[in-house]
N, C-alpha and C. Protein backbone atom coordinates (compact mmCIF):
# COMPACT_ATOMS: atom_id res chain seq x y z
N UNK A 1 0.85 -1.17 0.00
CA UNK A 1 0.00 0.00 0.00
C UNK A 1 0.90 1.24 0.00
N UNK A 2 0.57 2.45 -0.86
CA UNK A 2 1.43 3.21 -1.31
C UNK A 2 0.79 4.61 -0.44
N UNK A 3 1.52 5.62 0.62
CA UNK A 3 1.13 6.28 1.12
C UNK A 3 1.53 7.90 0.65
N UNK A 4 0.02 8.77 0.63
CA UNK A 4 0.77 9.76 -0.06
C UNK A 4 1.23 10.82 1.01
N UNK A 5 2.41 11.02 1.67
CA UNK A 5 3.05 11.64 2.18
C UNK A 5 3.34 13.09 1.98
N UNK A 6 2.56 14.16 2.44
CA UNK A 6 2.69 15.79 2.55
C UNK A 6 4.01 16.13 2.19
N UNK A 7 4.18 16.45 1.24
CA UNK A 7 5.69 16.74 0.69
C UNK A 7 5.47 17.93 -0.14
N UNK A 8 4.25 18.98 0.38
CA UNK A 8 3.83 20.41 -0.17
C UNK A 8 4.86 21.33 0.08
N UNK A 9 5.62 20.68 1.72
CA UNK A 9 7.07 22.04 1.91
C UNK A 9 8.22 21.82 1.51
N UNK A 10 8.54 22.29 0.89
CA UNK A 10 9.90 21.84 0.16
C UNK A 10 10.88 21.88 1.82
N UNK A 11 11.06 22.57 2.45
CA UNK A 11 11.81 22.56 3.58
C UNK A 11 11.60 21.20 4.06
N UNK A 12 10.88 20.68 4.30
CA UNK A 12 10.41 19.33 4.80
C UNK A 12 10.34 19.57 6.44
N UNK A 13 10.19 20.62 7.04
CA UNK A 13 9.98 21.04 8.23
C UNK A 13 9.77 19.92 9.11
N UNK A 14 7.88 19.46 8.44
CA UNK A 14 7.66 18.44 9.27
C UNK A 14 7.97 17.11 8.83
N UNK A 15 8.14 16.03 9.55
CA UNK A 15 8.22 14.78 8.79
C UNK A 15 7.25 13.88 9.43
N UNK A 16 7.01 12.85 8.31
CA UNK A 16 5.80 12.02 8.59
C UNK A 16 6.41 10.60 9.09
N UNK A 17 5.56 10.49 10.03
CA UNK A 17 6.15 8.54 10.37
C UNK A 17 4.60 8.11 10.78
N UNK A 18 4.63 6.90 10.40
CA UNK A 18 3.25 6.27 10.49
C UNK A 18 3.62 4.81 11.11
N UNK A 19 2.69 4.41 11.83
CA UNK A 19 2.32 3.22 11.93
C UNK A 19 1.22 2.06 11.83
N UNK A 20 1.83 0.84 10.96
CA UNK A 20 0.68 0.16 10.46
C UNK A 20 0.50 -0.88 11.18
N UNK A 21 -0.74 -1.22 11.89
CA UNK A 21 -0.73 -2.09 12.76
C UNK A 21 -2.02 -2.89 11.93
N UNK A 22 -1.60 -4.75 12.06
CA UNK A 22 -2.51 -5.48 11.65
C UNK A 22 -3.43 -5.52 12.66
N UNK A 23 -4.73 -5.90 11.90
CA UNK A 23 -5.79 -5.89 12.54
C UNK A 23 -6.28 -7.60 12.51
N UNK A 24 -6.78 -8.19 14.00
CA UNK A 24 -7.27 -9.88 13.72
C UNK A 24 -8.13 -9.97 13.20
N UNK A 25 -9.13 -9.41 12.69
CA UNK A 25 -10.91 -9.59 12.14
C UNK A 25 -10.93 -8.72 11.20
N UNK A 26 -11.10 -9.51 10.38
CA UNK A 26 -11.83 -8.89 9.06
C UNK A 26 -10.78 -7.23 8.72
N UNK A 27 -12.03 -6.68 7.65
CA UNK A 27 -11.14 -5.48 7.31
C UNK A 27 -11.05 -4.84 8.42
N UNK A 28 -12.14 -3.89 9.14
CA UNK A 28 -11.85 -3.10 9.71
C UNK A 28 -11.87 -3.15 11.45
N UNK A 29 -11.32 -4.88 11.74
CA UNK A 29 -11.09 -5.10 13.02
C UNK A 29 -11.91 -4.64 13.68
N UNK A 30 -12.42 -6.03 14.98
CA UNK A 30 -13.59 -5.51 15.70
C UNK A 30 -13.98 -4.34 16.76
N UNK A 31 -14.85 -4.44 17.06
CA UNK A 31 -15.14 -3.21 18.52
C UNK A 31 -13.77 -3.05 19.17
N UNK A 32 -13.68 -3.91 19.82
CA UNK A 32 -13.02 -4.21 21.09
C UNK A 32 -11.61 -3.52 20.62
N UNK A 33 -10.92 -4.29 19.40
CA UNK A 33 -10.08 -4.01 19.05
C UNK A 33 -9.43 -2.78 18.64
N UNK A 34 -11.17 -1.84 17.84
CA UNK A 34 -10.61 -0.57 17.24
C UNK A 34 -10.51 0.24 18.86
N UNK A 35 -11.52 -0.15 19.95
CA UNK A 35 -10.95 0.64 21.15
C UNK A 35 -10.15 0.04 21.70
N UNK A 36 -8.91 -0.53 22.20
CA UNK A 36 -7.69 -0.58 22.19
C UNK A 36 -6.62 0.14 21.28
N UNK A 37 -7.01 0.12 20.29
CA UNK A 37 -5.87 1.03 19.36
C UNK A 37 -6.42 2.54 19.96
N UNK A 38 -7.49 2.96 19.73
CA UNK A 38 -7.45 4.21 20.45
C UNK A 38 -7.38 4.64 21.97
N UNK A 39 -7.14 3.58 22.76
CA UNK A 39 -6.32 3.79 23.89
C UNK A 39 -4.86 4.25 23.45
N UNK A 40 -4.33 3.23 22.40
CA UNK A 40 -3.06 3.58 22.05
C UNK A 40 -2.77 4.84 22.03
N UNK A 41 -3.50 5.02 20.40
CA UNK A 41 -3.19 6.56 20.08
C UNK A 41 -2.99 7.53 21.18
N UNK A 42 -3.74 7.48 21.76
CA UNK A 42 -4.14 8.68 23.23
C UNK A 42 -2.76 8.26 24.00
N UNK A 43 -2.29 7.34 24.31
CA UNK A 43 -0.68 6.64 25.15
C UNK A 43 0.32 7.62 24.38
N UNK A 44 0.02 7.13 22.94
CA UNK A 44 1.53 7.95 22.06
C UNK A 44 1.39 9.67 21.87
N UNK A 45 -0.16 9.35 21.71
CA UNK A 45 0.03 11.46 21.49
C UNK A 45 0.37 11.85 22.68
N UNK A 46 -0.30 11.52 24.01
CA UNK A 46 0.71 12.08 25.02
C UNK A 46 2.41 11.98 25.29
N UNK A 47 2.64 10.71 24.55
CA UNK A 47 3.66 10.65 24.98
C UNK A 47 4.65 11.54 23.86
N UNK A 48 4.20 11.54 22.45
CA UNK A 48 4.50 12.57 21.63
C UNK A 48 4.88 14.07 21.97
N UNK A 49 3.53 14.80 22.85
CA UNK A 49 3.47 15.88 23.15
C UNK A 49 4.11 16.23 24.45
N UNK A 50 4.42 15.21 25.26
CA UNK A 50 4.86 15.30 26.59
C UNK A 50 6.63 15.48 26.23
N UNK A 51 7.18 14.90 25.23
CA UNK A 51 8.55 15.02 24.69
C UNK A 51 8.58 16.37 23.79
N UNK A 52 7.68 16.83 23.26
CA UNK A 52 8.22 17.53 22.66
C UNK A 52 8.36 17.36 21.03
N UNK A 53 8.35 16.55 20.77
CA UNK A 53 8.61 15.52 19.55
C UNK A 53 7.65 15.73 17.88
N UNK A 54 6.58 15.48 18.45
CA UNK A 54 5.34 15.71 17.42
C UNK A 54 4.07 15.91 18.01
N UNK A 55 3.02 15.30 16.71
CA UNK A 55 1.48 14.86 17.30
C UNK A 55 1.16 14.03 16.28
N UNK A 56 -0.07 13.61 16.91
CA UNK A 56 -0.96 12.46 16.54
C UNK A 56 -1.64 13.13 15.34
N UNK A 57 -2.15 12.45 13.97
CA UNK A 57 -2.33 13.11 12.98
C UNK A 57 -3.60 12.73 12.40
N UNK A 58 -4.16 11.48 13.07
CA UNK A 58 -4.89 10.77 12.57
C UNK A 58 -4.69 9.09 12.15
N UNK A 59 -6.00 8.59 12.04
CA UNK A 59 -6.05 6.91 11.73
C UNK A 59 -6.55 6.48 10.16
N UNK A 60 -6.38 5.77 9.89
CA UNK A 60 -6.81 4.99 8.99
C UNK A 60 -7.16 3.91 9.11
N UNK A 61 -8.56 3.61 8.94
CA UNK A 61 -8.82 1.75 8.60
C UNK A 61 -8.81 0.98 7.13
N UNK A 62 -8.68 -0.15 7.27
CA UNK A 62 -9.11 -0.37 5.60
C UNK A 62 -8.32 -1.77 4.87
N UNK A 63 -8.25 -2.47 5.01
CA UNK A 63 -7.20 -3.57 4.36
C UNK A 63 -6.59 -4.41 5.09
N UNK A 64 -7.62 -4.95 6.28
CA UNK A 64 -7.04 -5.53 7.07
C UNK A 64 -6.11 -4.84 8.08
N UNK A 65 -5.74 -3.23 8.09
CA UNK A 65 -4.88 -2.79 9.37
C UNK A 65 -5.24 -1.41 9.13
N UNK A 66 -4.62 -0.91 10.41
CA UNK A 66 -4.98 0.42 10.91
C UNK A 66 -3.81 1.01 11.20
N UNK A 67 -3.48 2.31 10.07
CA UNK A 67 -2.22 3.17 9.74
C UNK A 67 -2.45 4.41 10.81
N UNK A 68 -1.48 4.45 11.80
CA UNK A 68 -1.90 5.67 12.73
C UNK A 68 -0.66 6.46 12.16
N UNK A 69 -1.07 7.76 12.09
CA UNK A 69 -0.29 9.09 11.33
C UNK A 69 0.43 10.05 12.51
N UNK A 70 1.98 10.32 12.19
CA UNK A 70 2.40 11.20 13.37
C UNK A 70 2.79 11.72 12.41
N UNK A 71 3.42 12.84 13.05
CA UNK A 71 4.18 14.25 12.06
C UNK A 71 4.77 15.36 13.18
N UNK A 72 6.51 15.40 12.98
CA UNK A 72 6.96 15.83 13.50
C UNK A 72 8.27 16.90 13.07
N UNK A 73 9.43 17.38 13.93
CA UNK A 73 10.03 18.26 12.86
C UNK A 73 11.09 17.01 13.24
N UNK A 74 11.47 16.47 13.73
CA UNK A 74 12.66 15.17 13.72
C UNK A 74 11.88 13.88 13.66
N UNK A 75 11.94 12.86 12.82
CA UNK A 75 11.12 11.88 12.31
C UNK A 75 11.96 10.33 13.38
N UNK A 76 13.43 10.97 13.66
CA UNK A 76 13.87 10.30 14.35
C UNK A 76 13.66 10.01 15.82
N UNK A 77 14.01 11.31 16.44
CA UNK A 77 13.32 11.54 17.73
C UNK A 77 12.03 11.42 18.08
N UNK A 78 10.76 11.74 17.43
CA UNK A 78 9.34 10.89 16.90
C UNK A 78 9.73 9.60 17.16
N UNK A 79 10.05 8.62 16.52
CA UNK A 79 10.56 7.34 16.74
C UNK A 79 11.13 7.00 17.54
N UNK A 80 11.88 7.45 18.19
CA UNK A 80 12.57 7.04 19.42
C UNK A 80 11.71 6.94 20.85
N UNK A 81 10.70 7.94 20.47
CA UNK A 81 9.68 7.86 21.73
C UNK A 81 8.49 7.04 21.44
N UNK A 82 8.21 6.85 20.00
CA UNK A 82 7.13 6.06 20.10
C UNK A 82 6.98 4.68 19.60
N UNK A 83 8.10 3.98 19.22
CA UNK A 83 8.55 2.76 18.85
C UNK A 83 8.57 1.57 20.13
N UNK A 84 9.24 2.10 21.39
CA UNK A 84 9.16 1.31 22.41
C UNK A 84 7.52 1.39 22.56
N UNK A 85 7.01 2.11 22.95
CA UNK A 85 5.51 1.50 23.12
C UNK A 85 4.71 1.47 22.38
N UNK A 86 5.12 1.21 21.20
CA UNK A 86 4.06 0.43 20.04
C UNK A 86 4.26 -0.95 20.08
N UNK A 87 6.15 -1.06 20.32
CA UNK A 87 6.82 -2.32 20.02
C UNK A 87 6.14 -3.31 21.98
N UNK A 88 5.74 -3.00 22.79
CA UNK A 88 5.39 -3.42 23.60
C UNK A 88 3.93 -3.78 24.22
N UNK A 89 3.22 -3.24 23.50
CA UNK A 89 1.72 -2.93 22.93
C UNK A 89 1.14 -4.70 22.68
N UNK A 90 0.53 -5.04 23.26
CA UNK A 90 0.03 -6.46 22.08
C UNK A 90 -0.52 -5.90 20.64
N UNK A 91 -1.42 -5.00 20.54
CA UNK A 91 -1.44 -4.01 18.78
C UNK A 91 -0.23 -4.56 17.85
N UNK A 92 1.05 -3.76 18.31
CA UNK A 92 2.14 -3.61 17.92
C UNK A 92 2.99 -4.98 17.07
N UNK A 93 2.38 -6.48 17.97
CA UNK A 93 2.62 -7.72 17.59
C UNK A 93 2.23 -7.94 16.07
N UNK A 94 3.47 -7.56 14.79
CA UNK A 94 3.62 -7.70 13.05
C UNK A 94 3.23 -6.33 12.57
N UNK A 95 3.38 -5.28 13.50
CA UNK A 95 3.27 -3.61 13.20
C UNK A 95 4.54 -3.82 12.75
N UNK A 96 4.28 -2.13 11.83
CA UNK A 96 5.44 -2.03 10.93
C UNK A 96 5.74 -0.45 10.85
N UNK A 97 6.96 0.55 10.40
CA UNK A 97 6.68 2.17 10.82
C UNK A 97 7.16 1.96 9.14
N UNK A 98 6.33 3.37 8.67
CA UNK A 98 6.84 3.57 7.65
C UNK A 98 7.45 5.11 7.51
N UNK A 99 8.60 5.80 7.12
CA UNK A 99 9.48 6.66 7.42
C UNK A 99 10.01 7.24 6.23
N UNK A 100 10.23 8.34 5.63
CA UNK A 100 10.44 8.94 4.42
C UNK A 100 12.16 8.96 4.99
N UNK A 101 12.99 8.43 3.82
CA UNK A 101 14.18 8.83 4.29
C UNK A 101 14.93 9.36 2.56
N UNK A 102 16.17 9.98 3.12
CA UNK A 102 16.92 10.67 1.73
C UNK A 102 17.20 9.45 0.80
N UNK A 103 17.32 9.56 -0.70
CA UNK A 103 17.22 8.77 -1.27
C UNK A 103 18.72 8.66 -2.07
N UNK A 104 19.82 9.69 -1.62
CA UNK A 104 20.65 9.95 -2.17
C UNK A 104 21.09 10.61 -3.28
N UNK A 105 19.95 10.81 -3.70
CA UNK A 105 20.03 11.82 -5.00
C UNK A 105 18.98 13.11 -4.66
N UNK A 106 18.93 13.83 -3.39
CA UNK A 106 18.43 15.17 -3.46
C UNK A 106 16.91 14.73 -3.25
N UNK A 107 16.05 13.37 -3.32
CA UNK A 107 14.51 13.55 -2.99
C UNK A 107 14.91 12.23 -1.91
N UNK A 108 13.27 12.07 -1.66
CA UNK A 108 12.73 11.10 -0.08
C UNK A 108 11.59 9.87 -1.02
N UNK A 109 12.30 8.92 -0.16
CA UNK A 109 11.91 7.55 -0.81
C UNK A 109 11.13 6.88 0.55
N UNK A 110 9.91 6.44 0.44
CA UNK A 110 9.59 5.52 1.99
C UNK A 110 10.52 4.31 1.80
N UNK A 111 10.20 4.08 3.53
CA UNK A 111 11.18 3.11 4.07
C UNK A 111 9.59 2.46 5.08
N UNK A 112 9.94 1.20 4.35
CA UNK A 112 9.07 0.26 5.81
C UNK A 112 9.65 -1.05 6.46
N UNK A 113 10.10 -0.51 7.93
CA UNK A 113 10.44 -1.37 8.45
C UNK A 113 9.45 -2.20 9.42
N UNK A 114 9.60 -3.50 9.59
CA UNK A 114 8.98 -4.23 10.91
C UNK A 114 9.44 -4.06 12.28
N UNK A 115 8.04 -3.77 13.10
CA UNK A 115 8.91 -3.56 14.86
C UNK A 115 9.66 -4.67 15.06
């Protein structure tokens, strides 16, 4: 799945990191489940905003998993705070972050790694 990533500022001020977390049921994963992930969200945007780091940007359902959206001005430091508790999360169990990085020739290529 191909994500279209805000790349309107040429500065690249903010940067985008997302996380895609599989869902057990069907496409758009059950009750129970979509409220647990939004316990999540609410865990990481605080913990986002409590660092300093970013914010919470929004969710996506749809294809079997649920893409939660951050956006920050360091995509690294973003990650550094919110990777341990995604990666510790039962959610998080075959989540994956996806991360715009330099491509070596002057533009930004995604990168998706597994927690």
């Amino acid at each position: 799945m191909a994500f279209d990533f805000d790349d309107d500022d040429e500065d690249h001020e903010e940067q985008d990191l997302l996380f895609i977390l599989p869902l057990q049921k069907g496409q758009m994963g059950t009750n129970q489940e979509r409220q647990a992930i939004e316990r999540l969200e609410d865990e990481l945007e605080a913990a986002a905003q409590a660092a300093g780091v970013g914010e919470f940007d929004g969710d996506e359902y749809g294809g079997g998993e649920c893409t939660l959206f951050f956006c920050g001005p360091d995509v690294e430091q973003l990650l550094a705070v919110l990777r341990p508790l995604v990666k510790r999360s039962p959610l998080g169990r075959g989540a994956a972050y996806v991360r715009m990085i330099d491509d070596g020739q002057g533009g930004l290529v995604q990168r998706r790694t597994m927690l």
